[in-house]
Protein backbone atom coordinates (compact mmCIF):
# COMPACT_ATOMS: atom_id res chain seq x y z
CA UNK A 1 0.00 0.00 0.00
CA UNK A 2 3.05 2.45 0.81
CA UNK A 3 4.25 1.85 -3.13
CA UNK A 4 1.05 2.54 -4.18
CA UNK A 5 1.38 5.95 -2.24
CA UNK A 6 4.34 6.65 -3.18
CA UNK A 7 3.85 5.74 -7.03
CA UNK A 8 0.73 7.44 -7.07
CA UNK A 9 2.81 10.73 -5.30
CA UNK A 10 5.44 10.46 -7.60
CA UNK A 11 3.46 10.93 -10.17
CA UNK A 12 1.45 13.86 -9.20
CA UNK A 13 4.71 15.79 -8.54
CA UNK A 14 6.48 14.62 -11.97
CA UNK A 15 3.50 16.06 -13.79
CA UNK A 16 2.90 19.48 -11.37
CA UNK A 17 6.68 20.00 -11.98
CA UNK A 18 6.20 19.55 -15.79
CA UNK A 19 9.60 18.51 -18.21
CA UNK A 20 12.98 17.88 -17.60
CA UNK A 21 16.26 20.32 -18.24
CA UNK A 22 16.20 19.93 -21.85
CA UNK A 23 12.83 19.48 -22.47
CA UNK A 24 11.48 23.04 -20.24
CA UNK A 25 14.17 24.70 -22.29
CA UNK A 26 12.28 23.81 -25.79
CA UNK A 27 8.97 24.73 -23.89
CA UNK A 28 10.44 27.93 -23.51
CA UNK A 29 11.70 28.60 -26.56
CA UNK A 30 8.59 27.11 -28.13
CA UNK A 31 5.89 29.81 -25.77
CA UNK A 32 8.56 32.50 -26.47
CA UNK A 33 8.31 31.55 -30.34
CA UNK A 34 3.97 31.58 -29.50
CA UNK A 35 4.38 35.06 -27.82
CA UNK A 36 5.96 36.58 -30.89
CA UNK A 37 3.56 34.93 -33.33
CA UNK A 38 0.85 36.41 -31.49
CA UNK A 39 2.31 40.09 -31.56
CA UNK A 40 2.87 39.86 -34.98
CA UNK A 41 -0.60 38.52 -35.43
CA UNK A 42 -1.89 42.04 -32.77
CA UNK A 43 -0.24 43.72 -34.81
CA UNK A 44 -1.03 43.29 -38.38
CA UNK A 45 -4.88 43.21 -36.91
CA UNK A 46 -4.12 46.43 -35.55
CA UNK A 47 -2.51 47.77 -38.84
CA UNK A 48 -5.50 46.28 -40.83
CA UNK A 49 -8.16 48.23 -38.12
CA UNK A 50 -6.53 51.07 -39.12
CA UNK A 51 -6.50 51.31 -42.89
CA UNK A 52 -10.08 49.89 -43.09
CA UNK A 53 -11.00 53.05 -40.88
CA UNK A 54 -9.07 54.95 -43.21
CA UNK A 55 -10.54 53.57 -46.34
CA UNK A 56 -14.00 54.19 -44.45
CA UNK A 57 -13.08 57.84 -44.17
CA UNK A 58 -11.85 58.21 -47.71
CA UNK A 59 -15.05 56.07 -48.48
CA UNK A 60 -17.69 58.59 -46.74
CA UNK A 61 -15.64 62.05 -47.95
CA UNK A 62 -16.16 60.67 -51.69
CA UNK A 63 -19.67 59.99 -51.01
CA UNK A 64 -20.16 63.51 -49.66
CA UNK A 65 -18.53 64.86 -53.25
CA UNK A 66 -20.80 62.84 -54.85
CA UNK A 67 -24.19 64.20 -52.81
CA UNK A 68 -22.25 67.87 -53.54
CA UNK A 69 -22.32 67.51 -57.01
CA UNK A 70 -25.57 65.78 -57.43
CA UNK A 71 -27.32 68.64 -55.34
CA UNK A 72 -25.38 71.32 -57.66
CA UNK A 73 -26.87 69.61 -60.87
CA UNK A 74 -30.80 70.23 -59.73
């Protein structure tokens, strides 16, 4: 019953601990590779907010023109 115990211990503190030396060092390197995928990711989204908002802008002064010109024609 004691080995059980024990196995059963062992094993909850091998998995709460997580990898070996060589192996956390990969899981690093492999969340610090994540992290900068995902702030390339923020900020192309960001850069993509900001020309459609642009484009929207450009967009709504070309309508106005057109209303402008229409208005001057009746």
């Amino acid at each position: 019953m004691d080995t059980i115990r024990f196995l059963l211990l062992t094993l909850v503190v091998s998995l709460l601990t997580g990898c070996s030396g060589d192996d956390s060092q990969s899981r690093a390197e492999k969340i610090s590779g994540d992290a900068r995928l995902f702030n390339t990711q923020r900020e192309a989204l960001e850069q993509a907010k900001a020309a459609a908002g642009a484009i929207e802008q450009q967009q709504a002064g070309q309508q106005e023109r057109l209303r402008a010109i229409e208005s001057s024609r009746d």
